[in-house]
Protein backbone atom coordinates (compact mmCIF):
# COMPACT_ATOMS: atom_id res chain seq x y z
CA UNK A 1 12.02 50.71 84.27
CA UNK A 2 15.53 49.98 83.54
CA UNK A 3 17.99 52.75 84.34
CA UNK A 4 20.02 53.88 81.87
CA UNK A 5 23.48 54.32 83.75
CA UNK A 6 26.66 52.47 82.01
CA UNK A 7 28.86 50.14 83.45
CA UNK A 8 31.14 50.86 86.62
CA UNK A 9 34.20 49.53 84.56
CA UNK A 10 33.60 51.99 81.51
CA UNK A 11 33.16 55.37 83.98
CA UNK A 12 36.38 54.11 85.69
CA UNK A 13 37.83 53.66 82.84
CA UNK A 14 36.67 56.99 81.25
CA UNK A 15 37.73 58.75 85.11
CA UNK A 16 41.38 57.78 84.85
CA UNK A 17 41.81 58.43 81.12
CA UNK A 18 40.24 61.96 81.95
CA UNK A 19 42.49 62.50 84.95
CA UNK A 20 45.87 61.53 82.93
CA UNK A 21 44.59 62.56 80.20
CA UNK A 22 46.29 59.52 78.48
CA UNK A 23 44.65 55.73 78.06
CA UNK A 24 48.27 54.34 78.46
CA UNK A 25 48.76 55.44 81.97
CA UNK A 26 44.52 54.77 82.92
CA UNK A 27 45.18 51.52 81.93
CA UNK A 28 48.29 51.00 84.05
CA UNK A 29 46.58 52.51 87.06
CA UNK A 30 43.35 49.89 86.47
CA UNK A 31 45.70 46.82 85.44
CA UNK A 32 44.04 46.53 81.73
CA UNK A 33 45.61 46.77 78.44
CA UNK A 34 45.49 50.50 76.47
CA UNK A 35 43.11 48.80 73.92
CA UNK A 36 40.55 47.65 76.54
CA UNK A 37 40.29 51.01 78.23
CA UNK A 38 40.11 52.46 74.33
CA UNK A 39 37.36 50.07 73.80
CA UNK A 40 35.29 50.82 76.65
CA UNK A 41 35.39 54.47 76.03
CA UNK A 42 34.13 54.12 73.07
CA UNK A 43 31.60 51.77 73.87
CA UNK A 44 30.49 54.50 76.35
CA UNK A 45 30.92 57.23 73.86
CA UNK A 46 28.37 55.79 71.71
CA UNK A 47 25.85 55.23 74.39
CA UNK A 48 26.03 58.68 75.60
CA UNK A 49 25.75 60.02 72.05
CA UNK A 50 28.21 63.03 73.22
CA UNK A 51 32.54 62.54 72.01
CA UNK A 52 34.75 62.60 75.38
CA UNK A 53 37.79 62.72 73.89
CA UNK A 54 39.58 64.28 70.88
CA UNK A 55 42.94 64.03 69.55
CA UNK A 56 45.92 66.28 69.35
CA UNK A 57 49.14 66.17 68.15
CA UNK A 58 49.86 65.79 71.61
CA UNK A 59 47.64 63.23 73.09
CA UNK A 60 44.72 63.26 73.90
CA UNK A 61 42.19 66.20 75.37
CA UNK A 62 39.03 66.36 76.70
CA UNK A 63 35.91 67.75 74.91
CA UNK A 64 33.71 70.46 76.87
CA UNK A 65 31.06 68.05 77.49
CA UNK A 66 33.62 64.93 78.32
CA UNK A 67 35.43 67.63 81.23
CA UNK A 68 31.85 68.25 83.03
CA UNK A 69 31.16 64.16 82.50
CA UNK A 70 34.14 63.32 84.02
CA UNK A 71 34.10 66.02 87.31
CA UNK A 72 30.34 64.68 87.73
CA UNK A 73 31.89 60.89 87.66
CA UNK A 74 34.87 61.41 89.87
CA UNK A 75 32.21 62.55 93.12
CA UNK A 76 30.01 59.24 92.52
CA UNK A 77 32.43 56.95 92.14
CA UNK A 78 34.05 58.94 95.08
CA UNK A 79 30.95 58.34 97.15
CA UNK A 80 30.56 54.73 96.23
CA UNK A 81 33.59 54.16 97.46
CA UNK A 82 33.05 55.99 100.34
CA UNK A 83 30.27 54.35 100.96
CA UNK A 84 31.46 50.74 99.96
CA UNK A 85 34.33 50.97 102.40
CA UNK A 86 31.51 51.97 105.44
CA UNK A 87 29.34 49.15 104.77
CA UNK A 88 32.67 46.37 104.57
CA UNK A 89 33.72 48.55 108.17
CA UNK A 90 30.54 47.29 109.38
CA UNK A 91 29.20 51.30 109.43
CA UNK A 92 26.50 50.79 106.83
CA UNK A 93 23.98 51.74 109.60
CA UNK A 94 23.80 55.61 108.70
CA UNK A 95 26.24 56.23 111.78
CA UNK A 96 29.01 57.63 109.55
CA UNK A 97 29.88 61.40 109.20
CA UNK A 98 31.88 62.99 106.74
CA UNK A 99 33.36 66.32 108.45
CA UNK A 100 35.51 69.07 107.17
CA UNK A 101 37.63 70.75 109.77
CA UNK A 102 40.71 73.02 110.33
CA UNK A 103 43.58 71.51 111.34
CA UNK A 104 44.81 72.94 114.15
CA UNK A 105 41.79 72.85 115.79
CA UNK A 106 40.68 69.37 114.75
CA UNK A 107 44.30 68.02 116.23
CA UNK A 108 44.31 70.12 119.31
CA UNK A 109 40.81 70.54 120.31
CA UNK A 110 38.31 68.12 118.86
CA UNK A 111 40.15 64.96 118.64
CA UNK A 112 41.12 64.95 122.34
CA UNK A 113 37.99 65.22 122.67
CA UNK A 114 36.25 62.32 120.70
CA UNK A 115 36.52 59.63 123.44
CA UNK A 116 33.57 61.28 124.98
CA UNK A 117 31.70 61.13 121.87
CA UNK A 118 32.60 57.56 121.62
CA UNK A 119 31.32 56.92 125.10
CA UNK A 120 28.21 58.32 124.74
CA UNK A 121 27.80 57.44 120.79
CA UNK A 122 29.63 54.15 120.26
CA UNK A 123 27.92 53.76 116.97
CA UNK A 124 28.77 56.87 115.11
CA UNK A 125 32.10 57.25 113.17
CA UNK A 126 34.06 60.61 112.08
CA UNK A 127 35.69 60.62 108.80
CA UNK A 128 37.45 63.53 108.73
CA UNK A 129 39.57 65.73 106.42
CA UNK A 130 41.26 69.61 106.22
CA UNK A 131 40.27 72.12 104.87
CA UNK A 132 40.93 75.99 105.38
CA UNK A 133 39.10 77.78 103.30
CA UNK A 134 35.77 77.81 101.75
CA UNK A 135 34.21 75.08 99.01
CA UNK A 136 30.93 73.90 97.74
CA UNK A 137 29.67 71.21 99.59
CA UNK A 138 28.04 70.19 95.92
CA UNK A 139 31.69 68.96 94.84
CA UNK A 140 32.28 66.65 98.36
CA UNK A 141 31.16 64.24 100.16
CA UNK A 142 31.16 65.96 103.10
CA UNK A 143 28.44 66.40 105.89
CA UNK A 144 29.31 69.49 107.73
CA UNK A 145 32.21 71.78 108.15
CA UNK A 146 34.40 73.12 111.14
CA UNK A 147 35.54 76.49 109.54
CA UNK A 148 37.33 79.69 111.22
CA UNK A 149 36.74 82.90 109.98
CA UNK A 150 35.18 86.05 110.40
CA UNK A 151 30.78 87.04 110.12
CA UNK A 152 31.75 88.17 106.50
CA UNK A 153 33.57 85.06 104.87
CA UNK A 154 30.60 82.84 106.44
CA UNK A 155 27.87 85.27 104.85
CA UNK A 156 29.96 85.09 101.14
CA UNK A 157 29.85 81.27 101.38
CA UNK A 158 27.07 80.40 99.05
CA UNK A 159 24.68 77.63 99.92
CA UNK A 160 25.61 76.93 103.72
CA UNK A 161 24.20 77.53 107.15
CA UNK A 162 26.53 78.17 109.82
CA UNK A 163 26.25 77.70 113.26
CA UNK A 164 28.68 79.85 116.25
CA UNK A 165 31.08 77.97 118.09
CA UNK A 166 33.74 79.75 119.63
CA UNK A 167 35.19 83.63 119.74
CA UNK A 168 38.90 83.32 119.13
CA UNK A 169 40.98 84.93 121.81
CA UNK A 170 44.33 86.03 119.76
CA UNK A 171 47.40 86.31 122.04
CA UNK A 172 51.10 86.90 121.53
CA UNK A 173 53.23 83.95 122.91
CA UNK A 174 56.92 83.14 122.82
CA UNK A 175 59.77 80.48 124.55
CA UNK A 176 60.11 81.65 127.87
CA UNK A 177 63.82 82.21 127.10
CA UNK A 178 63.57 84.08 124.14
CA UNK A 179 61.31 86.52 126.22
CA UNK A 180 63.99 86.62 129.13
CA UNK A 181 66.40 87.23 126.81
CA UNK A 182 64.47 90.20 125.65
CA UNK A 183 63.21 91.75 128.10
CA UNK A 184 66.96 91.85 129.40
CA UNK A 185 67.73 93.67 127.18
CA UNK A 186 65.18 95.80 127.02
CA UNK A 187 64.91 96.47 130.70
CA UNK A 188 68.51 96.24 131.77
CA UNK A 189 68.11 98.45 134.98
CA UNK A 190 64.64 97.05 135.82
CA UNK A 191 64.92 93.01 136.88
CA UNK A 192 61.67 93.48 138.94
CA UNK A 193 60.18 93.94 135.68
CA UNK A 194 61.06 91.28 133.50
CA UNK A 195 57.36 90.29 132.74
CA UNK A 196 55.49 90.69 129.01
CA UNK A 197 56.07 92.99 126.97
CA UNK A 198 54.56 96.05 126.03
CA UNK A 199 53.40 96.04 122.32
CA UNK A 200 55.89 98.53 121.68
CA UNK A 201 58.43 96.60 122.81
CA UNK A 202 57.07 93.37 120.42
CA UNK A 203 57.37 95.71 117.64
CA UNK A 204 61.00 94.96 116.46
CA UNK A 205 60.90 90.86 117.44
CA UNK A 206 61.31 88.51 115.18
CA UNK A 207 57.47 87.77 114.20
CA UNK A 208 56.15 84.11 113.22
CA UNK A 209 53.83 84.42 110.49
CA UNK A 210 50.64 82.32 109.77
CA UNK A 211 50.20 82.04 105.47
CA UNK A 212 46.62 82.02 105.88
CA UNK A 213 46.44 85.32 108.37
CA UNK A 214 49.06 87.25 106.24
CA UNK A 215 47.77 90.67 108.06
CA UNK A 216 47.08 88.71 111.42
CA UNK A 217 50.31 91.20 113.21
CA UNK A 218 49.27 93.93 111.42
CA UNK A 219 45.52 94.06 112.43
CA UNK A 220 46.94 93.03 116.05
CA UNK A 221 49.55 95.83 116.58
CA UNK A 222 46.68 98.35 114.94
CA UNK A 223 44.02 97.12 117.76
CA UNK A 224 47.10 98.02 120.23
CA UNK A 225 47.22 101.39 119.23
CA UNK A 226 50.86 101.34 118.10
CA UNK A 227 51.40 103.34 114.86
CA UNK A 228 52.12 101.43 111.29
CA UNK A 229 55.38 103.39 110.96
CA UNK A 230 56.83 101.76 114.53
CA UNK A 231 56.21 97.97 113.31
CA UNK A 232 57.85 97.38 109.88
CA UNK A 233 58.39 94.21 111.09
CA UNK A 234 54.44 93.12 110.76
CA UNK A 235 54.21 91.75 107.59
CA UNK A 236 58.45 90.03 107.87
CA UNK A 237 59.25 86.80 109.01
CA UNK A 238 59.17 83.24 108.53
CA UNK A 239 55.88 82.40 107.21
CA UNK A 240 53.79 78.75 108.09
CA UNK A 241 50.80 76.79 106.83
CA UNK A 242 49.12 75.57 110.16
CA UNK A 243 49.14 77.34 113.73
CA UNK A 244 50.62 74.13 114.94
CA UNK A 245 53.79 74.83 113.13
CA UNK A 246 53.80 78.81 114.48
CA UNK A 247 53.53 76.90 117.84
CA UNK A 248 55.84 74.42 117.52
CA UNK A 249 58.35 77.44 115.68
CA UNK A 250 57.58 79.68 119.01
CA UNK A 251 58.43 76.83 121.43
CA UNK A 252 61.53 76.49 119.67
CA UNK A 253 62.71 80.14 120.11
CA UNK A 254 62.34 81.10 116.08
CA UNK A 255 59.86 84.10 117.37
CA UNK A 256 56.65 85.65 118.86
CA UNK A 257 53.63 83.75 117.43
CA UNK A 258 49.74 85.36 117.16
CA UNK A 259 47.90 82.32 117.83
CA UNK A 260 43.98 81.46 119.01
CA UNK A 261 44.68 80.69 122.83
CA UNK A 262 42.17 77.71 122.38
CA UNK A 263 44.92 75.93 120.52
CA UNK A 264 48.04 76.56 122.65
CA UNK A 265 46.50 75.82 126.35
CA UNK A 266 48.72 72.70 126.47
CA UNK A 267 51.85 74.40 125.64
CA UNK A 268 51.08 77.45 127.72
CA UNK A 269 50.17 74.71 130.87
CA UNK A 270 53.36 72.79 130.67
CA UNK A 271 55.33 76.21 130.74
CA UNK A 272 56.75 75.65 127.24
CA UNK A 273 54.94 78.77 126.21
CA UNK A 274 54.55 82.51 127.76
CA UNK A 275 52.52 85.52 127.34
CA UNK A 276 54.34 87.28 125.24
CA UNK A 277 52.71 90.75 125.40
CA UNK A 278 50.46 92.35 127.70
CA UNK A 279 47.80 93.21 125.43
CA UNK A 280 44.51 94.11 124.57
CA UNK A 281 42.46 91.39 123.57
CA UNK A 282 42.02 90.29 120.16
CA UNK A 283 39.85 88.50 117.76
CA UNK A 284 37.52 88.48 115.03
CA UNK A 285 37.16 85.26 114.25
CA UNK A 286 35.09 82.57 115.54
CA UNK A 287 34.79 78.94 114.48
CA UNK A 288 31.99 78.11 113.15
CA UNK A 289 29.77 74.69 112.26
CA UNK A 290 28.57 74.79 108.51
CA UNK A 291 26.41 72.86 106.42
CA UNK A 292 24.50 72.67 103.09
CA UNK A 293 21.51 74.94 103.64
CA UNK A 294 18.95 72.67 101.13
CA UNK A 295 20.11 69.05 102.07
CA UNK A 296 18.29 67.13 104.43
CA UNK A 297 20.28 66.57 107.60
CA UNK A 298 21.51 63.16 108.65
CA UNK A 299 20.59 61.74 111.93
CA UNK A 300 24.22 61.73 112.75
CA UNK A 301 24.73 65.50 112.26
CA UNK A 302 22.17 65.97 114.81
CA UNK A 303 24.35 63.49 117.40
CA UNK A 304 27.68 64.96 116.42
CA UNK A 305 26.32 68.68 116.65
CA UNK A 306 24.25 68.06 120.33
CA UNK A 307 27.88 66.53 121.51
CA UNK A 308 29.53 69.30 120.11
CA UNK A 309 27.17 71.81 121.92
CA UNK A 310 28.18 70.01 125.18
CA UNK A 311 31.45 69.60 124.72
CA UNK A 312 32.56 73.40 124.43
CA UNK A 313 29.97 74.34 127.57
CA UNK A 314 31.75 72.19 129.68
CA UNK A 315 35.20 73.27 128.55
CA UNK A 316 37.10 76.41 130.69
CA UNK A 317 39.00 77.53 127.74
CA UNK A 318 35.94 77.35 125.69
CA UNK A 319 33.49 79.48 127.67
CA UNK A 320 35.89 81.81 128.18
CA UNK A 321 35.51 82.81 124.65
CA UNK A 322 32.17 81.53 123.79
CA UNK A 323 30.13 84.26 121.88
């Protein structure tokens, strides 16, 4: 039976016009003149029965029905590209895998790590991407998901199953000359004691803040058992996107950072990073492996995820915090 599906040219046409909301510019992106993308759209108006379009004084706008059209057109031409560009790779062999991660981890952990994956799975590929917070797998392309967070955020994301990594072990790290510096001054008669600080003494540093974690010092100096009123200072302070740039900030001398120790091992190796604080330890996040909980999984999830497994049991730093 013939399928009733209308030509790739009119839904690209019809996806550009709905993104700029404007033929003129679709057809400059696609290299066609205004009246052929205008002609097309209404060629595939009139299949569909249903008006995509209507006009304005300004332009032109989407209908209801031509918005959900176009959202559901943008992730399957999305995917045939995707998938075009894996079969002219050579990778058409269903050893592809589409993977959602975290940044800082992806960069600092995991891809370090993928030359053992490639040694033991030549044939499978990792496309991967960041994301920090939640979405619906439904509205990607993606496989699986890396994802840090705490029990409660993974139980509110709807139509996943999630999988424990790794606990996060939060510590308090700074240059080791900003923490000379400090403890200096704090400890003027004592140079036998020159080590971390107390978190009492962290309270009035300048504090490195992560945009994501906007309570992270907050919830830390509260597990150390020093009172709100002594650390006005929690919530102050440059603020950045990733933990790589709190790291990179802290190595600098801008501040104290709160970062996952998993992701600051090299700098803390090397000696361009200190303990900080001596502190009780933190965390109540762990990183988790996610997936859609009603798709079938692909044979290369399964690879990927019995690497994965290995990986973090034969890594110090790792079972140090496993769960």
């Amino acid at each position: 039976m013939r399928r009733k599906i209308p030509s790739t040219q009119a839904l690209q046409c019809f996806e550009a016009a709905a993104r700029h909301e404007s033929y003129t510019r679709a057809a400059q992106e696609l290299a066609l003149t205004q009246s052929a993308v205008s002609r097309q759209i209404t060629a595939l108006e009139e299949s569909l029965g249903v008006l995509l379009f209507r006009r304005t004084r300004h332009g032109m706008v989407l209908t209801p029905g031509g918005t959900e059209y176009a959202r559901q057109v943008r992730q399957r031409l999305d995917a045939i590209e995707r998938d075009t560009q894996d079969v002219m790779t050579g990778q058409g062999s269903g050893g592809t895998l589409r993977l959602a991660t975290v940044p800082t981890f992806a960069t600092r952990w995991l891809l370090p790590r993928l030359p053992q994956l490639r040694q033991h799975h030549p044939e499978l590929v990792i496309h991967m991407e960041t994301r920090t917070r939640p979405f619906l797998f439904g509205d990607t392309g993606f496989d699986a998901a890396i994802y840090a967070g705490t029990a409660e955020q993974v139980r509110d994301w709807p139509g996943v199953t999630a999988t424990a990594l790794l606990q996060e072990d939060v510590i308090a790290v700074c240059a080791p000359a900003l923490l000379a510096a400090h403890t200096a001054l704090a400890r003027p008669d004592d140079a036998d004691q020159r080590g971390p600080l107390t978190p009492d003494e962290l309270a009035d540093w300048p504090l490195l803040q992560i945009s994501t974690r906007p309570d992270a010092w907050r919830r830390w100096f509260e597990a150390q058992g020093v009172p709100a009123a002594l650390t006005p200072q929690a919530t102050a302070g440059p603020r950045y996107e990733l933990f790589s740039m709190v790291a990179a900030a802290a190595v600098h001398g801008l501040g104290a950072a709160l970062v996952p120790r998993l992701l600051v091992e090299p700098e803390l190796r090397r000696g361009e990073l200190v303990i900080a604080c001596r502190a009780h330890r933190f965390g109540d996040r762990r990183y988790y492996l996610v997936q859609p909980e009603r798709r079938e999984p692909r044979a290369a999830l399964g690879l990927f995820t019995a690497w994965l497994d290995g990986a973090i049991g034969h890594c110090p730093e790792a079972q140090a915090i496993a769960p």
